[in-house]
Protein backbone atom coordinates (compact mmCIF):
# COMPACT_ATOMS: atom_id res chain seq x y z
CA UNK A 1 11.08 6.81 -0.44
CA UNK A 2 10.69 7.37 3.08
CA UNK A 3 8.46 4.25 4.28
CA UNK A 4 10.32 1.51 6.28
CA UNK A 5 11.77 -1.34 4.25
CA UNK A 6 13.92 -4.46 5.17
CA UNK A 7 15.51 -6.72 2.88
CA UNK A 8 17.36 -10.03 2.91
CA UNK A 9 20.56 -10.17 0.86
CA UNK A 10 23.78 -11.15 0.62
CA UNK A 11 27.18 -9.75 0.64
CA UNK A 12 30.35 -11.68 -0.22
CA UNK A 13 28.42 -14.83 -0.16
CA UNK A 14 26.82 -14.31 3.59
CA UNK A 15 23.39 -14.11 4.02
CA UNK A 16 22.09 -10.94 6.42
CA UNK A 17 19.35 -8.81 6.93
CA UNK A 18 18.52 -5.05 7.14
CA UNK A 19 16.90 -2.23 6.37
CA UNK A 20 17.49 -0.32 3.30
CA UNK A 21 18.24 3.57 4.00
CA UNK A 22 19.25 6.18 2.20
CA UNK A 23 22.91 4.91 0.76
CA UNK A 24 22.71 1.38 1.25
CA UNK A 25 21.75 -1.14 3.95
CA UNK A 26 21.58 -1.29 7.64
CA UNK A 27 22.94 -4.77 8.97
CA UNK A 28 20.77 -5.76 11.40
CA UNK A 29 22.07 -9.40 11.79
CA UNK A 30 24.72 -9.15 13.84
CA UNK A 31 22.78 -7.44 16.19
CA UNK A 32 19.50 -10.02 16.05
CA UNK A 33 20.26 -13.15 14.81
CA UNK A 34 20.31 -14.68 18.23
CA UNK A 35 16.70 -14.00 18.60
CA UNK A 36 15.70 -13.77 14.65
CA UNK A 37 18.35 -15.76 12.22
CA UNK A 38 16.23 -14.49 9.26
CA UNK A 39 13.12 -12.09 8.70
CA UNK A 40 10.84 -15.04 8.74
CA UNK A 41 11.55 -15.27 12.71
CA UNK A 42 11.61 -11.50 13.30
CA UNK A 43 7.73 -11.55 11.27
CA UNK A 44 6.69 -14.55 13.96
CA UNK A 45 7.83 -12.38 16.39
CA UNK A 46 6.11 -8.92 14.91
CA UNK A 47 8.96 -6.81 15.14
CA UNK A 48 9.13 -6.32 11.41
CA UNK A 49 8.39 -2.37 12.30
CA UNK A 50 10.45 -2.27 15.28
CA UNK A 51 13.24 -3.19 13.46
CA UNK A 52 12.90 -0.35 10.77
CA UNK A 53 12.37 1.83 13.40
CA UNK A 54 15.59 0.82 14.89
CA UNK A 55 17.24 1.41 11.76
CA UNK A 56 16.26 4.95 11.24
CA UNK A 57 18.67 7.62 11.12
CA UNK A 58 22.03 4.76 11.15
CA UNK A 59 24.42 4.95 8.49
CA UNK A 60 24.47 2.08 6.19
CA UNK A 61 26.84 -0.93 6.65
CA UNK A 62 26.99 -1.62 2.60
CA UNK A 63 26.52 0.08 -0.10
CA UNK A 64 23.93 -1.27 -2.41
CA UNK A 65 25.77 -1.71 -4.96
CA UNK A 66 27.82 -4.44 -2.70
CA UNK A 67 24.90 -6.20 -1.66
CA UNK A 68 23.15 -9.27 -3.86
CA UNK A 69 18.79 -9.28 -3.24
CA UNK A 70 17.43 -12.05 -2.69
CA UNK A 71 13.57 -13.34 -1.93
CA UNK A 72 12.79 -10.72 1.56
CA UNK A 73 11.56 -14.06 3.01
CA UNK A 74 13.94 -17.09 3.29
CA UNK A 75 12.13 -20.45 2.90
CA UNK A 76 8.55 -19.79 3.04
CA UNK A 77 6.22 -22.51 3.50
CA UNK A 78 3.63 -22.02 1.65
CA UNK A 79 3.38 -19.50 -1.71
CA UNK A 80 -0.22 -18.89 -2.50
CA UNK A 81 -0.64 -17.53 -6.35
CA UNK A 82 -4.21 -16.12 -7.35
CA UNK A 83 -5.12 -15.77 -11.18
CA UNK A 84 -7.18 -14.11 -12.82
CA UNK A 85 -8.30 -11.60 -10.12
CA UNK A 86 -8.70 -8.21 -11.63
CA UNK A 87 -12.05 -7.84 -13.97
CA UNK A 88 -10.21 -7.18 -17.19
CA UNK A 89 -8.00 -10.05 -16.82
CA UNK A 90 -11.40 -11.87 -16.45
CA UNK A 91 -12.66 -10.73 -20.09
CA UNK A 92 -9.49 -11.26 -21.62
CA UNK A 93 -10.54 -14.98 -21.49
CA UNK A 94 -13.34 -14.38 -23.75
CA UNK A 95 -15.07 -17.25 -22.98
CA UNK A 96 -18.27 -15.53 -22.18
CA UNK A 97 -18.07 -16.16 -18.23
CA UNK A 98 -19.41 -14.12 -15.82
CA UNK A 99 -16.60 -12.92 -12.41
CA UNK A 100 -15.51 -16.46 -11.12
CA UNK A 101 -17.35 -17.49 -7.91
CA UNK A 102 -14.25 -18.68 -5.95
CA UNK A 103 -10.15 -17.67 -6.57
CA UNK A 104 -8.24 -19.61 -8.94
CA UNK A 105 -4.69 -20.81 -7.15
CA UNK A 106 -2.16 -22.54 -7.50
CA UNK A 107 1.40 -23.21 -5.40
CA UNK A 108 5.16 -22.57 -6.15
CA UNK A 109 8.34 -23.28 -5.13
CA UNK A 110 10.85 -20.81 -3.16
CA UNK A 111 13.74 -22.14 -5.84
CA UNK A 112 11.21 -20.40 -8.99
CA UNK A 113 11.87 -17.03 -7.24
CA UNK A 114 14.66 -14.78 -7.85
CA UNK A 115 15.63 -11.48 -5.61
CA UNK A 116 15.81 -8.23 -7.28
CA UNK A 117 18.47 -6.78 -10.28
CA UNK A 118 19.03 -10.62 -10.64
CA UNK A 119 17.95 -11.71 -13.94
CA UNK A 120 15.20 -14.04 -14.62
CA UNK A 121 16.18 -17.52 -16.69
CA UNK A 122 14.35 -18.26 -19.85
CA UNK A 123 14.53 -22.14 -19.67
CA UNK A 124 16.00 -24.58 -22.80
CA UNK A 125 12.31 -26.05 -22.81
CA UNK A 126 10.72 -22.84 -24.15
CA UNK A 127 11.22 -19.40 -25.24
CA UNK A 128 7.38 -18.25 -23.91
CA UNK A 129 8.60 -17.02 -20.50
CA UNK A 130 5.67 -14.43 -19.54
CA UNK A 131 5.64 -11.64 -16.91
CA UNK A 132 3.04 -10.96 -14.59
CA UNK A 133 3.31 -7.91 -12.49
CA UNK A 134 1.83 -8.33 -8.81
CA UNK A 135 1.43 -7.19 -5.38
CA UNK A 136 1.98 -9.55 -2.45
CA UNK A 137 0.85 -10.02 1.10
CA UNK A 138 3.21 -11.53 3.80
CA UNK A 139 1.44 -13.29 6.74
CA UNK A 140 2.65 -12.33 10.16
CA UNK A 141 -0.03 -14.48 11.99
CA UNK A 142 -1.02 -17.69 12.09
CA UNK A 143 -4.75 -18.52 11.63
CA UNK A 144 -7.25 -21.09 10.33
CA UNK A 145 -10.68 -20.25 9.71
CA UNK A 146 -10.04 -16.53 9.63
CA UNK A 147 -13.01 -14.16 9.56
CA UNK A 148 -13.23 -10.99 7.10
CA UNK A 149 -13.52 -9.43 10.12
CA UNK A 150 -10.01 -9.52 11.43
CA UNK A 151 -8.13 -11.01 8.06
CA UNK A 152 -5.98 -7.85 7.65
CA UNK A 153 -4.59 -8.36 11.35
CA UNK A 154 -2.66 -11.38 10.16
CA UNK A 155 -0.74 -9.21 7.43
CA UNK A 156 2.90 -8.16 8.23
CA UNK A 157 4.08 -6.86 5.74
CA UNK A 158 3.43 -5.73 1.07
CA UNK A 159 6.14 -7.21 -1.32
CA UNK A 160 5.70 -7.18 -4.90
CA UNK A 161 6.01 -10.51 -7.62
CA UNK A 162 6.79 -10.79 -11.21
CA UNK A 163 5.24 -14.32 -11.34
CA UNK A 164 6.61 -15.37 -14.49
CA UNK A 165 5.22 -18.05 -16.54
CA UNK A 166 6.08 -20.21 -19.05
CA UNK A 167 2.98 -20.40 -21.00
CA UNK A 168 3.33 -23.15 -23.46
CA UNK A 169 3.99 -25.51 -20.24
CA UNK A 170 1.36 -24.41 -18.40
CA UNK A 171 -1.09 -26.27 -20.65
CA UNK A 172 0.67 -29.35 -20.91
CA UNK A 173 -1.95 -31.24 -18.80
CA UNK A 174 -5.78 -30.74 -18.62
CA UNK A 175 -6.62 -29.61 -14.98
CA UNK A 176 -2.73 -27.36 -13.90
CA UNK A 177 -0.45 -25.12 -14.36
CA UNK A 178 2.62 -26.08 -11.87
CA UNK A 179 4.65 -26.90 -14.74
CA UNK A 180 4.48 -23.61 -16.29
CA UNK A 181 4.45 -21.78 -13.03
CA UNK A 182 7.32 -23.61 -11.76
CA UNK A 183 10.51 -23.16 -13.68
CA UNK A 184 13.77 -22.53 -11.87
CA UNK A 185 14.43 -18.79 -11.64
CA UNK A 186 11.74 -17.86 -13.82
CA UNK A 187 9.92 -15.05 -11.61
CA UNK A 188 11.01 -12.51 -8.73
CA UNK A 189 10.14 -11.46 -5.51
CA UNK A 190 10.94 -8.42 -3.47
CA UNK A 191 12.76 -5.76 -3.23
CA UNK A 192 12.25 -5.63 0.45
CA UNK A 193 9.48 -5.98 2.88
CA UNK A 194 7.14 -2.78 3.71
CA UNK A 195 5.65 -3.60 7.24
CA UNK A 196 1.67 -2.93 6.97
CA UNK A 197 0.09 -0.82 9.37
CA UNK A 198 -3.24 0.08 8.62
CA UNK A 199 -6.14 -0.58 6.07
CA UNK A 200 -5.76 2.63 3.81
CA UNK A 201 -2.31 1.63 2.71
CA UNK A 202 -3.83 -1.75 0.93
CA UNK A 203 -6.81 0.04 -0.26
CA UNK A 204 -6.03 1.08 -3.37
CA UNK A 205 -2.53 0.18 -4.55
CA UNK A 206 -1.95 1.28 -7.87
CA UNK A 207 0.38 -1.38 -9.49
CA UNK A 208 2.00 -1.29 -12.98
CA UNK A 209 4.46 -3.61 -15.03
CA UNK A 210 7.02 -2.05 -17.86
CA UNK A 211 9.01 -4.19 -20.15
CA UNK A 212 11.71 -1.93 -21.48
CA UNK A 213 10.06 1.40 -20.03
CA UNK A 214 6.74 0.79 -22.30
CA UNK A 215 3.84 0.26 -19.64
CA UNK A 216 2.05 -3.14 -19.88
CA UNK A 217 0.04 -3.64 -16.79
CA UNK A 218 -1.68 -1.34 -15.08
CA UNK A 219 -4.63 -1.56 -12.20
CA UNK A 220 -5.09 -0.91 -8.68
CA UNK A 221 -6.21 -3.20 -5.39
CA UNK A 222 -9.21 -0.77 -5.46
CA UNK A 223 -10.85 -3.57 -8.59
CA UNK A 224 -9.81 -6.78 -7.20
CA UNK A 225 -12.65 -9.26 -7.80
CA UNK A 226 -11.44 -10.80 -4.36
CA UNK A 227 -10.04 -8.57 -1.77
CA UNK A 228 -7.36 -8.95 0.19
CA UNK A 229 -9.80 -10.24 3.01
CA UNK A 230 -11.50 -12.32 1.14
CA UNK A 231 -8.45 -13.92 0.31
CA UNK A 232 -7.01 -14.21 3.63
CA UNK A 233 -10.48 -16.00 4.83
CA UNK A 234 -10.90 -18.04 2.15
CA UNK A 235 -7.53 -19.85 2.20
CA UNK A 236 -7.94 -19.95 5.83
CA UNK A 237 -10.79 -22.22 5.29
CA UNK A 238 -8.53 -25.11 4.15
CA UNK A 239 -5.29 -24.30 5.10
CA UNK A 240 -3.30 -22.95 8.21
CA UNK A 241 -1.38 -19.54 7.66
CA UNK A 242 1.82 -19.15 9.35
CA UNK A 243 4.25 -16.19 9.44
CA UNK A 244 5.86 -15.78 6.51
CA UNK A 245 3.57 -17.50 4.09
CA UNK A 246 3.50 -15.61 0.96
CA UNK A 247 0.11 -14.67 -0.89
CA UNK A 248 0.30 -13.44 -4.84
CA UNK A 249 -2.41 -11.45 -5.10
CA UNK A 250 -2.94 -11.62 -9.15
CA UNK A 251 -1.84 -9.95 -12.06
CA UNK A 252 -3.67 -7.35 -14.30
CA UNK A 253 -4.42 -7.22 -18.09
CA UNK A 254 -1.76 -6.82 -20.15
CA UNK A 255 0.60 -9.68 -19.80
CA UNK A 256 2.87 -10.62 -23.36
CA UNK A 257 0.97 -13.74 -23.99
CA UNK A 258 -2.09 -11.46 -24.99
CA UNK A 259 -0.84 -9.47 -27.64
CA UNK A 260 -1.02 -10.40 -31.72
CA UNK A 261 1.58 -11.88 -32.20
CA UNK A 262 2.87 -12.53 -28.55
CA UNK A 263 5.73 -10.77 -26.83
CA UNK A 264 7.33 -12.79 -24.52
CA UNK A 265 10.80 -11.96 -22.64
CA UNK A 266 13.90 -12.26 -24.35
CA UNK A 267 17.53 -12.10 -23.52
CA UNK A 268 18.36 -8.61 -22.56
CA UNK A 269 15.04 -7.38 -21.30
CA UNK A 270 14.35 -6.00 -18.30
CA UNK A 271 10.78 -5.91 -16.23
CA UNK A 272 9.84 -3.03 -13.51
CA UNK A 273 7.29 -3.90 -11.67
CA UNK A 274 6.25 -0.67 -9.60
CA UNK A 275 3.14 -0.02 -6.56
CA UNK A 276 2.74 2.93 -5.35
CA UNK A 277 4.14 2.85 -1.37
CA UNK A 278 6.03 -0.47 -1.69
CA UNK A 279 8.81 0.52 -4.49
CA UNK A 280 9.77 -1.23 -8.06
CA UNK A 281 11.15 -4.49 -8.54
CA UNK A 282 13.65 -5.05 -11.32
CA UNK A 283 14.53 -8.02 -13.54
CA UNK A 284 16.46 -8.48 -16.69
CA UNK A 285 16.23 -11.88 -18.02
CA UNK A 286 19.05 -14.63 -19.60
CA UNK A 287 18.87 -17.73 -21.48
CA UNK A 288 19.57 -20.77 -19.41
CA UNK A 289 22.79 -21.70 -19.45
């Protein structure tokens, strides 16, 4: 991969920053955490790119294998989930309804995110943890009210999501799904941060999810029943975005909770979920302890 990618992880137990190169990582900390302690600060201050830039062409200061991924962004304030935003996840319904007039959404916490290679937790309160490959958009400016027009100037940067679920939960009231949607380490963000530069790298993302190398999920940004600037706008309308709010774009057809008989994670499994120009995040899953 040679696009620019930054990542927040730790290494014996310290929290840093960097870009990932060829052979590891690029500590960029100790060289900007007076002006940015964490990537959230260095997207306010849209130098995500600069940064990469910067990096290009240093040797690494770890070896990946030394680092531990976590969530690119530290302590988000807001994370904005979309359902059922692709047309065949629409008809899987079957309830006979035509494209929804308005996004489905719904919030969750930073603590139900996990960083890449660490292992999702399938809680004591149900074995139906779900995946649910997606691609994500990273605000670098704030706005309310956002026009169309100029939505895609407040991205700063493409992640990806498994926004796991645990399905039997999210029906255990009549109007939500936070329950279900909400579980401590049940879904994954990351690996790293791609800045975004112009239109034609969002314009047709081709996105798939594997469970165990058999492909699951597959669509691309191309069929989205609301676009990423219709997105942008349309949360804008009721709420302010600041850098580093987090917006999960919605997952294709194909998650385990559709097949006869279901097939949700287990112990042992491990999710990829891959776009085209951003890179595969990776997740095995464990039982919680």
């Amino acid at each position: 991969m040679n696009f620019p990618r930054l990542a927040t992880y730790s290494v014996k137990g310290a929290t840093r920053y960097g870009a990932i190169v060829e052979g590891g990582a690029v500590d960029l900390s100790p060289r900007h955490a007076r002006d940015y302690p964490t990537l959230r600060e260095v997207i306010a201050a849209g130098k995500l790119a600069g940064l990469a830039q910067e990096a290009a062409g240093r040797a690494p200061d770890h070896a990946l294998a030394d680092i531990t991924w976590l969530p690119p962004v530290p302590a988000p304030e807001k994370i904005i989930c979309i359902g059922v935003n692709y047309p065949d996840r629409n008809a899987e319904y079957r309830d006979g309804q035509a494209l929804p007039k308005y996004p489905s959404m719904f919030m969750r916490s930073p603590r139900s995110f996990v960083g890449h290679e660490t292992p999702l937790v399938r809680p004591r309160a149900s074995h139906q943890l779900d995946y649910e490959g997606e691609i994500v958009l990273v605000v670098g400016k704030a706005g309310r009210h956002i026009p169309e027009s100029t939505a895609l100037d407040h991205i700063a940067a493409l992640t990806l999501c498994n926004e796991g679920s645990v399905r039997d939960w999210l029906r255990h009231s009549k109007f939500n799904v936070t329950q279900g949607k909400n579980f401590d380490s049940s879904g994954s963000l990351g690996p790293w941060l791609v800045p975004y530069s112009v239109e034609s790298q969002i314009a047709d993302i081709r996105l798939a999810t594997r469970v165990n190398g058999e492909l699951r999920q597959h669509d691309s940004t191309g069929r989205l029943i609301f676009p990423f600037r219709h997105l942008i706008n349309y949360i804008s309308t009721f709420a302010t975005l600041v850098p580093g709010d987090i917006i999960v774009t919605g997952t294709p057809t194909g998650a385990g909770a559709r097949f006869d008989p279901p097939r949700y994670l287990k112990p042992g499994d491990v999710i990829e979920v891959e776009a085209e120009g951003i890179g595969c995040l990776r997740n095995g899953v464990v039982d919680e302890a």
